[in-house]
C-alpha atoms as a PDB file:
ATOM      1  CA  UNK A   1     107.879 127.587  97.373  1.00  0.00           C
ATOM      2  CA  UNK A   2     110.070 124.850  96.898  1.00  0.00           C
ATOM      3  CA  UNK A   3     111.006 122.778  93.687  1.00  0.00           C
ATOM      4  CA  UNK A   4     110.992 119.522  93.835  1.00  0.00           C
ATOM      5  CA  UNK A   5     112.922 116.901  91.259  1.00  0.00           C
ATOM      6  CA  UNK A   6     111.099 114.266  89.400  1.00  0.00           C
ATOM      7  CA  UNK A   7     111.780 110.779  92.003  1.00  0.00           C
ATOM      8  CA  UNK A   8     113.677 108.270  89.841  1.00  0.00           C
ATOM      9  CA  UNK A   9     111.704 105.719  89.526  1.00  0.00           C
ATOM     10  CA  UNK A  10     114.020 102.360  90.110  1.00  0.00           C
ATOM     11  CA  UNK A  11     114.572 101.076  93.970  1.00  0.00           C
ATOM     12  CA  UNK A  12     118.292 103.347  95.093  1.00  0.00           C
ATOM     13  CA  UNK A  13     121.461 101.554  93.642  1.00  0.00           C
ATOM     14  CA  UNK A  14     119.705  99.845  90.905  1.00  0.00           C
ATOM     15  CA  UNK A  15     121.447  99.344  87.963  1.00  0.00           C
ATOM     16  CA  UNK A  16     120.612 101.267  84.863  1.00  0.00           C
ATOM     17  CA  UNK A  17     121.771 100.693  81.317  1.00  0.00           C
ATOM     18  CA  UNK A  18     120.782 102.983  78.376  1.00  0.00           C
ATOM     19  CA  UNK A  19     120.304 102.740  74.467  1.00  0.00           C
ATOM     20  CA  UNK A  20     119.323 104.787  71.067  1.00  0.00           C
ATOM     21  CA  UNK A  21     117.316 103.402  68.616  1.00  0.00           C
ATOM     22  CA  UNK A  22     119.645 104.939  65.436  1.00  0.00           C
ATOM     23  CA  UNK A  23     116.672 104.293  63.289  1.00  0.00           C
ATOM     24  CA  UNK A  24     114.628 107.352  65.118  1.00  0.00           C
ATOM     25  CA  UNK A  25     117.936 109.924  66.056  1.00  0.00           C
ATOM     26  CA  UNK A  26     117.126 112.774  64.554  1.00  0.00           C
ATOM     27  CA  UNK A  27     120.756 114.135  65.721  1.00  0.00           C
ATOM     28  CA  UNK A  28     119.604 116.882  67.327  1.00  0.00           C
ATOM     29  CA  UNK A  29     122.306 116.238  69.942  1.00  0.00           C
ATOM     30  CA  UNK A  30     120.253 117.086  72.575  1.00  0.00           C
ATOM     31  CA  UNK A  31     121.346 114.210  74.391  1.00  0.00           C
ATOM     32  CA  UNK A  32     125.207 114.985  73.779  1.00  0.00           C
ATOM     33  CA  UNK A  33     124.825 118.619  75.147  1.00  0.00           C
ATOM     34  CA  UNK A  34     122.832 116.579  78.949  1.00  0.00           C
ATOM     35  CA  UNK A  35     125.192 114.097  79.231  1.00  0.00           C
ATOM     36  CA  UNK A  36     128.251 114.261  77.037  1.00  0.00           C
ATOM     37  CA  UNK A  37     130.143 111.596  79.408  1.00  0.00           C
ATOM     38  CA  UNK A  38     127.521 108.961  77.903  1.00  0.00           C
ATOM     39  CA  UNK A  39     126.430 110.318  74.228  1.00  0.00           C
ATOM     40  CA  UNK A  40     127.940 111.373  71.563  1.00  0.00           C
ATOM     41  CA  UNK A  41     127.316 112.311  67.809  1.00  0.00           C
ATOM     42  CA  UNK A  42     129.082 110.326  65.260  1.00  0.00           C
ATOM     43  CA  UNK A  43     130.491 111.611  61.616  1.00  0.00           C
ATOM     44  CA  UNK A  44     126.879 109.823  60.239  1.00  0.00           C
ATOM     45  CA  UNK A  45     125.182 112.514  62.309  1.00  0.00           C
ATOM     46  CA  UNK A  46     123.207 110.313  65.088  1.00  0.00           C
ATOM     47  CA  UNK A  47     124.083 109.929  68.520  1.00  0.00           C
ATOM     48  CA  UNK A  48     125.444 107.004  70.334  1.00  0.00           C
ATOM     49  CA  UNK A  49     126.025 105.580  73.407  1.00  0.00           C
ATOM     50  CA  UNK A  50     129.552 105.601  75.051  1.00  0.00           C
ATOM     51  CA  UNK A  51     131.383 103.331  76.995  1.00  0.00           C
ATOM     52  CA  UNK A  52     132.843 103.589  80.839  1.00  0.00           C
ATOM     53  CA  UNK A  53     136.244 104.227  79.118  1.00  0.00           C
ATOM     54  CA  UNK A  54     134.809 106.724  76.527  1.00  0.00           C
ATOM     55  CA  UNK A  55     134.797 104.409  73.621  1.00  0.00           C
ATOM     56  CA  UNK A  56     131.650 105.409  71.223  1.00  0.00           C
ATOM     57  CA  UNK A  57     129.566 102.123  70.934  1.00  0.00           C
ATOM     58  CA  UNK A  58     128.275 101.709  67.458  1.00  0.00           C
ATOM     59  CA  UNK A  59     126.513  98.328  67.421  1.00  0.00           C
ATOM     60  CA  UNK A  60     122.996  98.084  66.694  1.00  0.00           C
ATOM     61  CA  UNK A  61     121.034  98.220  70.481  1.00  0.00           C
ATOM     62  CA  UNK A  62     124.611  99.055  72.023  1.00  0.00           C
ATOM     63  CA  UNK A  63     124.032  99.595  75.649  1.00  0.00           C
ATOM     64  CA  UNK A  64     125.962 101.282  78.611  1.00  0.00           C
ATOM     65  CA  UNK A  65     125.228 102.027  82.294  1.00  0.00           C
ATOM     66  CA  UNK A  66     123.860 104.573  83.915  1.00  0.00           C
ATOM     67  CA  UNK A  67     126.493 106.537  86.341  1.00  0.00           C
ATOM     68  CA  UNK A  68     124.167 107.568  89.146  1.00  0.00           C
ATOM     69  CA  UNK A  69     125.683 110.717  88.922  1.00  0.00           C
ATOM     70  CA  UNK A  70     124.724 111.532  85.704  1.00  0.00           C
ATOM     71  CA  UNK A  71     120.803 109.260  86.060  1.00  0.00           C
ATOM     72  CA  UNK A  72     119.242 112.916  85.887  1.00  0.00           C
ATOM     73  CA  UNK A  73     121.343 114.157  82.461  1.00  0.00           C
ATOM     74  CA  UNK A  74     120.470 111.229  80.631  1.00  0.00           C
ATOM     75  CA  UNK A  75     116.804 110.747  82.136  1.00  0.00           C
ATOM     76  CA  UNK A  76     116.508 114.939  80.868  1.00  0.00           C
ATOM     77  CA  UNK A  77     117.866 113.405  77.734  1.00  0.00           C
ATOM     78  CA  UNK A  78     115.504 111.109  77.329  1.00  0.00           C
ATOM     79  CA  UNK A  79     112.885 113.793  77.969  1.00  0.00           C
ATOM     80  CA  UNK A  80     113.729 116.327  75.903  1.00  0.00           C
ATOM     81  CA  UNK A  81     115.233 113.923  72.662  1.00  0.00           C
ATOM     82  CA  UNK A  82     112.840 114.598  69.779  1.00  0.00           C
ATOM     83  CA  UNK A  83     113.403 111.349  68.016  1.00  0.00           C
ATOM     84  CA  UNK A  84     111.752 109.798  70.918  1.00  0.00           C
ATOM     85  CA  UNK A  85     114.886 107.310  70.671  1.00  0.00           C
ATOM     86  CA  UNK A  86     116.512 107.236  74.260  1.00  0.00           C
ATOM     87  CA  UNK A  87     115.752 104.202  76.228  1.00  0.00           C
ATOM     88  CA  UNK A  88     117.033 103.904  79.744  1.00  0.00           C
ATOM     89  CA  UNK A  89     116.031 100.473  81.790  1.00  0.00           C
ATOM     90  CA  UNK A  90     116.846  98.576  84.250  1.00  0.00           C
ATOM     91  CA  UNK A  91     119.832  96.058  84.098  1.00  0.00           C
ATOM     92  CA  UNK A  92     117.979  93.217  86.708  1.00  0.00           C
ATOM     93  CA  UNK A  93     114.714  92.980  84.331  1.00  0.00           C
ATOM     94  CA  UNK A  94     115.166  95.015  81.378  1.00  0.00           C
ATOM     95  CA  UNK A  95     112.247  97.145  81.688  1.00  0.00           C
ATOM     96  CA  UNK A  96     112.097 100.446  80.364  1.00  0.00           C
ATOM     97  CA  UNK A  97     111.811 103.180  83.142  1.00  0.00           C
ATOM     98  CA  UNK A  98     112.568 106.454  81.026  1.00  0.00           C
ATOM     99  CA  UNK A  99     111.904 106.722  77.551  1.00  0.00           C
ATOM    100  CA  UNK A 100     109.338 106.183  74.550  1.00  0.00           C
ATOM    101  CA  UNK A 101     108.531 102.422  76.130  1.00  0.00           C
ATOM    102  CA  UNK A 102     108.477 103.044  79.440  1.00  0.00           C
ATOM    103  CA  UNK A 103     105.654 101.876  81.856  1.00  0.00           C
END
């Protein structure tokens, strides 16, 4: 039997960027413990999104990309977050591929 990942769903090499809706973190960290190179939990409790050089990104609908390396962590963080609060879309359109919104 073989196990098969979950196809991304953008066109290869498309650019992603991802976001958290503060308003619905529970701060579960879920999303930290996935992909700690792109979220992170602040003193307030909730996680953010962190930039290419590591700099948490506190600003209200803060977005960062989407290393390709890491597209599965943060699309499992999406998954799994029980806030329902990661949102991960692409850069060309904006349109939510992973995530509470997504098509």
């Amino acid at each position: 039997m073989t196990v098969q990942h979950e196809a991304p769903k953008q066109g290869a090499g498309e650019a992603l960027e991802v976001w958290i809706d503060q308003d619905l973190c529970t701060g579960d960290g879920i999303c930290a413990q996935y992909a700690p190179e792109v979220f992170e939990l602040d003193i307030d409790g909730l996680a953010y999104v962190k930039s290419a050089d590591d700099e948490l990104l506190q600003d209200t609908g803060a977005t960062t990309p989407v290393p390709l390396p890491l597209l599965q962590d943060v699309v499992d963080s999406a998954k799994e977050c029980p806030g329902d609060c990661i949102h991960v879309r692409r850069v060309s359109d904006r349109v939510e591929v992973y995530g509470p919104d997504a098509e």
